[in-house]
Protein backbone atom coordinates (compact mmCIF):
# COMPACT_ATOMS: atom_id res chain seq x y z
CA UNK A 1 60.41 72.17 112.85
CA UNK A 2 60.31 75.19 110.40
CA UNK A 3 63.02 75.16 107.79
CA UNK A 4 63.23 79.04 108.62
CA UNK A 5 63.83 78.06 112.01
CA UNK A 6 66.40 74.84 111.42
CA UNK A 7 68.39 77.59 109.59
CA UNK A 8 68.89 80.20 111.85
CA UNK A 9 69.95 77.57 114.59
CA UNK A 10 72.47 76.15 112.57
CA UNK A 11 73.81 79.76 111.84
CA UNK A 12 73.64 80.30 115.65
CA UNK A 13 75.31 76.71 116.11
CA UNK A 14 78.28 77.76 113.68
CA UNK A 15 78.57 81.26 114.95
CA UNK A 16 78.73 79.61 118.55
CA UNK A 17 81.59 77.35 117.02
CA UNK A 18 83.78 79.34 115.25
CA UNK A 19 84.14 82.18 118.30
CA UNK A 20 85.13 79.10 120.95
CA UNK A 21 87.43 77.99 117.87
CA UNK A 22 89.34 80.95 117.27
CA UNK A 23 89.06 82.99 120.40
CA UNK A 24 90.28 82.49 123.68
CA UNK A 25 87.69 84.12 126.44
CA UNK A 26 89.56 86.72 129.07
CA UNK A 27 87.90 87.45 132.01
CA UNK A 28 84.25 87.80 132.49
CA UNK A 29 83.82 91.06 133.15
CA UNK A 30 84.20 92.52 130.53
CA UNK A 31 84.61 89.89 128.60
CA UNK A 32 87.53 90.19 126.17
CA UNK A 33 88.77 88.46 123.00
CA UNK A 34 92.16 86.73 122.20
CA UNK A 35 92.77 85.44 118.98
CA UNK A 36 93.84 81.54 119.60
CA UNK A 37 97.19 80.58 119.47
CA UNK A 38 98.65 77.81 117.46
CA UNK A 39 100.49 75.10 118.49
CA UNK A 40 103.55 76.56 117.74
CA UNK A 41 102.19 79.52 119.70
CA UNK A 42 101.77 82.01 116.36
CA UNK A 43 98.65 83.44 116.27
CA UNK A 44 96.91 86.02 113.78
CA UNK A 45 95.86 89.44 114.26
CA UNK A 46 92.43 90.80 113.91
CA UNK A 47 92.55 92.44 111.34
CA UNK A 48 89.42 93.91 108.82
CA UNK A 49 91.21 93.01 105.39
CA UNK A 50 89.50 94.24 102.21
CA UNK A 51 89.92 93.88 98.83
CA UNK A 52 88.06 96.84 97.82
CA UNK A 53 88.45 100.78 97.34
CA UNK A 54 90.05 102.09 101.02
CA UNK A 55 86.81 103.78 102.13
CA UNK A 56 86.30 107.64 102.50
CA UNK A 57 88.51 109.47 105.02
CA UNK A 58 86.89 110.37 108.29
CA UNK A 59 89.31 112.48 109.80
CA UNK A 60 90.27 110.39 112.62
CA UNK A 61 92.54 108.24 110.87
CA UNK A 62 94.83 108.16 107.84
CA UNK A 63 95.81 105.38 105.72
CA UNK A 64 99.62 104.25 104.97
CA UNK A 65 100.26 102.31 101.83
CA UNK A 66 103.07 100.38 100.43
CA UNK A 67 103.45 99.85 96.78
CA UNK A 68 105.78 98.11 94.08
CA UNK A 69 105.41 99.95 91.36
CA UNK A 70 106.91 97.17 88.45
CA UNK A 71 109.97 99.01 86.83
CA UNK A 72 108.56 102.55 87.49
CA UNK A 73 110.70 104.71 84.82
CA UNK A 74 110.79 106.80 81.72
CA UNK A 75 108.78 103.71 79.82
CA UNK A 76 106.15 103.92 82.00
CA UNK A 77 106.16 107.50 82.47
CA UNK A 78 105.66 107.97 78.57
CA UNK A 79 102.00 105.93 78.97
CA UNK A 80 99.74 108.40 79.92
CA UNK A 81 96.91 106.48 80.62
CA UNK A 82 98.98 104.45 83.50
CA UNK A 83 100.13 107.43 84.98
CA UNK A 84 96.42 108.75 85.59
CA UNK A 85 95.84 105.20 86.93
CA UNK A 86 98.93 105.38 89.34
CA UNK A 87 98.03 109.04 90.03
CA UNK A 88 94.38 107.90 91.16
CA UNK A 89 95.81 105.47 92.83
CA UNK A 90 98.54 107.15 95.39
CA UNK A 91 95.32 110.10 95.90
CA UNK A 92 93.58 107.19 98.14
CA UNK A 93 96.31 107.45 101.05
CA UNK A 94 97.90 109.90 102.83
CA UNK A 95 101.53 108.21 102.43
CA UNK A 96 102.33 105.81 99.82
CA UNK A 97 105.98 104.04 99.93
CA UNK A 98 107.24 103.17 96.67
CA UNK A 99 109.60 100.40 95.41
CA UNK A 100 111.62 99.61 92.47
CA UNK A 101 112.11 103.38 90.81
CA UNK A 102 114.40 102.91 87.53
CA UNK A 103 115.61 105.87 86.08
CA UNK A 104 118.03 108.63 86.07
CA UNK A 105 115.92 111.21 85.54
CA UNK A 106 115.71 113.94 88.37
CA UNK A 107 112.24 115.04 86.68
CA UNK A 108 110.55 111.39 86.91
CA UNK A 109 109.03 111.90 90.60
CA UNK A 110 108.56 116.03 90.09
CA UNK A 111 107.02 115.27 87.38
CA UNK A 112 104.37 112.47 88.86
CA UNK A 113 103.99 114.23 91.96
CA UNK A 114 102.74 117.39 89.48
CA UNK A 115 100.33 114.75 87.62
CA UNK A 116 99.04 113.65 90.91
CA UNK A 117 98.24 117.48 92.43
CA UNK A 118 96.35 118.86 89.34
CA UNK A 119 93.09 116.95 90.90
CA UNK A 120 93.62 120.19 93.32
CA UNK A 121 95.55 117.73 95.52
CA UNK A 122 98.86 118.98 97.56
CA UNK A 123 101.15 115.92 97.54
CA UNK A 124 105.17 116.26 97.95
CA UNK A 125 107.83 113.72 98.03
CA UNK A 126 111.30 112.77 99.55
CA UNK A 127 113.71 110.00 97.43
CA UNK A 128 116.45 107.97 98.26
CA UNK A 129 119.75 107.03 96.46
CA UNK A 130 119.94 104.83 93.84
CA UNK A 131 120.61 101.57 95.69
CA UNK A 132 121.71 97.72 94.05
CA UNK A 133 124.72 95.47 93.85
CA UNK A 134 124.25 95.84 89.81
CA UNK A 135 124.13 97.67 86.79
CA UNK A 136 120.18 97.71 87.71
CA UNK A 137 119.46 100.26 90.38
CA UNK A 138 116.46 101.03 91.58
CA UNK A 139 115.17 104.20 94.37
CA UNK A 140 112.83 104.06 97.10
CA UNK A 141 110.10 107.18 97.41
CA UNK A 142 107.44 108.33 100.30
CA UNK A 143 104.85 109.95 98.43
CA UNK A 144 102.35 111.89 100.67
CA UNK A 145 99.62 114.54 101.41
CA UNK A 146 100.89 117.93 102.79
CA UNK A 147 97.25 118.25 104.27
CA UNK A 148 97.47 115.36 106.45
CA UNK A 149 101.00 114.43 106.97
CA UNK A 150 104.34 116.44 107.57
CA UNK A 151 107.67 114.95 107.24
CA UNK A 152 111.24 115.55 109.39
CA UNK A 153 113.42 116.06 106.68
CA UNK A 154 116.41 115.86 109.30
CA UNK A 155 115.40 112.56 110.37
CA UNK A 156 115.28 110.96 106.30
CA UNK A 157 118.39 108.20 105.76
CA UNK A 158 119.01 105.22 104.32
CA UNK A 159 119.76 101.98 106.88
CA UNK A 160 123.72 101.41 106.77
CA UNK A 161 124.63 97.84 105.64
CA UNK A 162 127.84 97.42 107.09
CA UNK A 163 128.24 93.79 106.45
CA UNK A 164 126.02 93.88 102.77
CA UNK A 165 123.29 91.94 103.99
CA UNK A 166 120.52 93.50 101.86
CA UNK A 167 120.78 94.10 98.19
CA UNK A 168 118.55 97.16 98.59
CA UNK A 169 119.12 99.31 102.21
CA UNK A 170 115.76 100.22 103.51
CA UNK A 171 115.09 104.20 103.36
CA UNK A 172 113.59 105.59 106.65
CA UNK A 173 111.64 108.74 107.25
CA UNK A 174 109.99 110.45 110.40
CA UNK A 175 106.21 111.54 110.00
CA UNK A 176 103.83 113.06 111.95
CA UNK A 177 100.12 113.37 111.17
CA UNK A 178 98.83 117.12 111.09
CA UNK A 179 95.28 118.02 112.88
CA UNK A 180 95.48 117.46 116.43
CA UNK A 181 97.84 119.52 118.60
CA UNK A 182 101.21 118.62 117.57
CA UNK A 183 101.70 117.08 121.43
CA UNK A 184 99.03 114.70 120.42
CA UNK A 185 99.82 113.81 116.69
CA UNK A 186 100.39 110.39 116.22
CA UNK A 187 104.41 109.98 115.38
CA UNK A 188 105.61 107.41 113.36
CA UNK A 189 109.03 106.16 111.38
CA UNK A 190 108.22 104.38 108.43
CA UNK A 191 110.74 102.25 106.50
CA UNK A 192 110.52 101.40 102.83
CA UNK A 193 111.68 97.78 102.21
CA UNK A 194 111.94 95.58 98.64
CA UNK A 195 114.12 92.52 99.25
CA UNK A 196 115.87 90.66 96.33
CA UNK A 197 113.52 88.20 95.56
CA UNK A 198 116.73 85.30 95.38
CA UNK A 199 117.80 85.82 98.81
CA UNK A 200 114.56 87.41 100.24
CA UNK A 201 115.12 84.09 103.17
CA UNK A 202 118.11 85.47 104.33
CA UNK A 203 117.34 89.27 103.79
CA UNK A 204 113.91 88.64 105.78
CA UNK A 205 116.43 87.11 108.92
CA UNK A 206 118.13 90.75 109.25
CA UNK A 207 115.07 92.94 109.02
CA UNK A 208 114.72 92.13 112.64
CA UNK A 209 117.96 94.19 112.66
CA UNK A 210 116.76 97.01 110.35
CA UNK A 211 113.62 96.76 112.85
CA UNK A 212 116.18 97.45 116.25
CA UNK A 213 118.13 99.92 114.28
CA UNK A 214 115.64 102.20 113.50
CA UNK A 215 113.51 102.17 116.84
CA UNK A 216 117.28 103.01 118.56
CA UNK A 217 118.32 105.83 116.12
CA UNK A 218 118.34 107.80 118.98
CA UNK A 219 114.98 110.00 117.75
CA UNK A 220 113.45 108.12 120.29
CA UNK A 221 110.06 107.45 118.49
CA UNK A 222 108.66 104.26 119.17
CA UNK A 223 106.39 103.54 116.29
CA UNK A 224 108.44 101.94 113.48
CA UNK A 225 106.46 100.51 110.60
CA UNK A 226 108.35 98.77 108.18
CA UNK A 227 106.44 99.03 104.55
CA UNK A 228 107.23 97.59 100.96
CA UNK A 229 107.50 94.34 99.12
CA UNK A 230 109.06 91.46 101.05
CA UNK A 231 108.72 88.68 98.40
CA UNK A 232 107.75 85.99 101.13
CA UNK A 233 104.32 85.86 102.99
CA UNK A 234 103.40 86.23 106.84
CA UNK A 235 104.38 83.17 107.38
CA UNK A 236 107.89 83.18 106.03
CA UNK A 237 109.62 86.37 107.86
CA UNK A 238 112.40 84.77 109.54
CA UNK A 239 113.76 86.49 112.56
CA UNK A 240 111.66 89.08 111.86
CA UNK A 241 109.17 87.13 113.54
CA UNK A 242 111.35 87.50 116.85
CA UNK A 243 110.49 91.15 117.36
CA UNK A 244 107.56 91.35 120.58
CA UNK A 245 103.85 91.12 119.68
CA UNK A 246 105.52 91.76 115.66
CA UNK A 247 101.96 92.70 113.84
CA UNK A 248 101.10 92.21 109.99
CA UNK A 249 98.35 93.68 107.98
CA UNK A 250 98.18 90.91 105.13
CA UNK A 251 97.52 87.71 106.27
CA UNK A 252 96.73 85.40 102.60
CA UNK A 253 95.60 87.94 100.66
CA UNK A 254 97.47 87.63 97.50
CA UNK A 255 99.17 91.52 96.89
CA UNK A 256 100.50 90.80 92.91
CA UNK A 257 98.28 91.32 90.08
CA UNK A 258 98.15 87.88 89.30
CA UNK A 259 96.53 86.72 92.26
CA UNK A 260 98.88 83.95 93.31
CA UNK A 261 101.41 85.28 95.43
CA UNK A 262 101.39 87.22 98.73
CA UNK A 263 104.67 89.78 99.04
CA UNK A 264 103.35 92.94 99.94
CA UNK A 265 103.07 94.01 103.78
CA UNK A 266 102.89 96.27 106.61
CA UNK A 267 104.46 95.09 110.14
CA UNK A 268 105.00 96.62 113.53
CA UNK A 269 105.02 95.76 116.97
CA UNK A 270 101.52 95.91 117.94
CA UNK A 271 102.53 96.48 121.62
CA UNK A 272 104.32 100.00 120.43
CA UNK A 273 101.74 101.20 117.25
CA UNK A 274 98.88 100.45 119.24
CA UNK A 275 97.33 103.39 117.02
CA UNK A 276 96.43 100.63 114.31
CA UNK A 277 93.03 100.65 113.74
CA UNK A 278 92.96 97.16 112.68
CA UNK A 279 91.41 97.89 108.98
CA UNK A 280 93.72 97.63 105.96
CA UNK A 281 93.58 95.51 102.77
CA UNK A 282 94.50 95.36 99.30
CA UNK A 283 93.75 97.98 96.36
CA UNK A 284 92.53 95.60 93.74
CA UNK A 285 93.07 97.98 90.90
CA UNK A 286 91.97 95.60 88.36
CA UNK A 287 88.56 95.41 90.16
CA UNK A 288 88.57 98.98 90.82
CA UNK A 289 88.97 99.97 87.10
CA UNK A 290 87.58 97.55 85.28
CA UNK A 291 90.74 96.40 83.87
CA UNK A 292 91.78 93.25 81.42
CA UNK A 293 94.74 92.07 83.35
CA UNK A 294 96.88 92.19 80.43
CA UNK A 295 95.74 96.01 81.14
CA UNK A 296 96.33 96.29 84.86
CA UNK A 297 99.90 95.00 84.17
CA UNK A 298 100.49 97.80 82.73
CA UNK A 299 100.11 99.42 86.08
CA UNK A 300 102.24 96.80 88.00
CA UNK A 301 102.57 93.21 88.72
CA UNK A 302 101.62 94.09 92.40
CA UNK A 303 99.10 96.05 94.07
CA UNK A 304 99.19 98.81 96.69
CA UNK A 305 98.72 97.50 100.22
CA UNK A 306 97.47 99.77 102.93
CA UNK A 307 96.60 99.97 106.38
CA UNK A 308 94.51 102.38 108.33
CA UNK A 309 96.12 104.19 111.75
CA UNK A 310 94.79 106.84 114.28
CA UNK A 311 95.37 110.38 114.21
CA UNK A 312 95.96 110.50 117.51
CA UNK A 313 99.49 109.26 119.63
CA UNK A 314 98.73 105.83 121.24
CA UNK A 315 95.01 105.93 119.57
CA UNK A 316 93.80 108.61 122.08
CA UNK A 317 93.54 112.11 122.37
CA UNK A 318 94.65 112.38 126.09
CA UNK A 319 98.06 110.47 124.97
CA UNK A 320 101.12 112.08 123.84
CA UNK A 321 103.77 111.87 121.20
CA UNK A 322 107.48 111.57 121.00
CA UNK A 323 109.06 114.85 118.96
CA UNK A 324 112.29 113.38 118.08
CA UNK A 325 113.39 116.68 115.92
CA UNK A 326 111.72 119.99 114.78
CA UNK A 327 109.51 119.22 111.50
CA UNK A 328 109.61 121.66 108.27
């Protein structure tokens, strides 16, 4: 037998194999695909992760992002070489959600959001209060792209903790994506999470909560994404794991410069944001720029995390959106 042969039947053989391992067939005509389900019944999504640059925009989608930026304050802000680096970095998306802000100064995000637009760019930003049980507080931020995105700022809060369950309340915003008829746009709340990474086990069992709160604000918008770092993996998300069809981007890709640990995410119910486009990765800024990591530290001990999502309400053009308040 030809060895040229011999080895495109064993990659036929394995390619066979690994379909009937991981998929489930549905039906026969058409045939569809369902990711196999483990014995405890969790199962995966399909999901294109990459570690590489988020690819070019096409107009038919935009890209969310979540990103820790490590102690982002006046020390960091006086290192003008990280600043072009984080500036480069927030141009990829059209939304960026930011964790751990530390400082007091009302000119910190002005002044990066300034930095960011002189590539002819036109970014804005809303920030929250300065949230934490200690001495050490830190704000949340949505950074995004007044070309592709517009923002409720009526419909902008920060979760109420009655019962102190989370060290740092998630901030919320309501976004819709400009381009298509406003009817059309795909709607969205997005909630910016960082849970304290000593009780991130009992934080992650109320963001199930924080999940229910937000889709009932009464805004009536379906679509709630919750974004940030959640210092566990997908494995380890408590009750969260109890909301229906619950979908996450990251799935063992390590998110922290390092490259040992997996904190970052994106999660919604896949039956609701059914405009995921099932792409999304992890900005390996190291890679990117050619960075010692000693260097990329600088930057942050985590990278941005992204995931791509359609323009359109429900993924389609002939569905329509919730308008849960008039948008400025």
């Amino acid at each position: 037998m030809p060895k040229r042969f011999l080895v495109l039947l064993m990659a036929a053989l394995f390619g066979g194999w690994y379909v009937f391992e991981k998929f489930e067939i549905d039906g026969l005509n058409p045939i569809q695909f369902h990711q196999r389900r483990t014995a405890d019944g969790e199962s995966d999504p399909v999901t294109q992760v990459s570690t590489a640059a988020p690819p070019a925009r096409t107009g038919e989608t935009i890209r969310i992002a979540t990103f820790n930026i490590q102690a982002f304050g006046d020390r960091k802000a006086s290192k003008p070489h990280v600043m072009e680096y984080l500036a480069n970095i927030v141009r990829r998306f059209d939304i960026v959600a930011i964790q751990e802000i530390r400082t007091k100064s009302p000119d910190h995000m002005p002044r990066f959001v300034d930095l960011i637009n002189r590539a002819g760019r036109h970014y804005d930003y809303i920030i929250g209060e300065r949230l934490g049980r200690t001495s050490s507080k830190e704000q949340y931020a949505f950074v995004f792209d007044r070309q592709t995105i517009e923002i409720d700022r009526n419909a902008v809060y920060t979760v109420y903790d009655r019962d102190d369950m989370l060290h740092r309340e998630p901030f919320v915003a309501w976004f819709r994506v400009r381009g298509p008829p406003p009817s059309e746009s795909f709607t969205f709340k997005l909630v910016n999470i960082h849970t304290d990474p000593d009780e991130a086990a009992e934080e992650l069992d109320a963001m199930d909560d924080v999940y229910y709160a937000v889709a009932n604000d009464q805004s009536g918008e379906d679509d709630v994404i919750l974004a940030g770092d959640f210092n566990v993996n997908y494995r380890q998300i408590g009750q969260l794991a109890g909301v229906a069809d619950i979908s996450w981007v990251i799935a063992g890709q390590e998110t922290n410069t390092r490259k040992n640990k997996s904190y970052d995410n994106i999660f919604f119910s896949g039956r609701a944001t059914t405009e995921f486009m099932g792409r999304g990765g992890v900005m390996d800024f190291m890679r990117e720029f050619n960075l010692s990591q000693e260097k990329a530290l600088e930057i942050s001990d985590h990278m941005p995390v992204w995931a791509e999502f359609s323009v359109y309400e429900g993924g389609h053009p002939d569905r329509f959106a919730a308008q849960p308040g008039r948008v400025r």
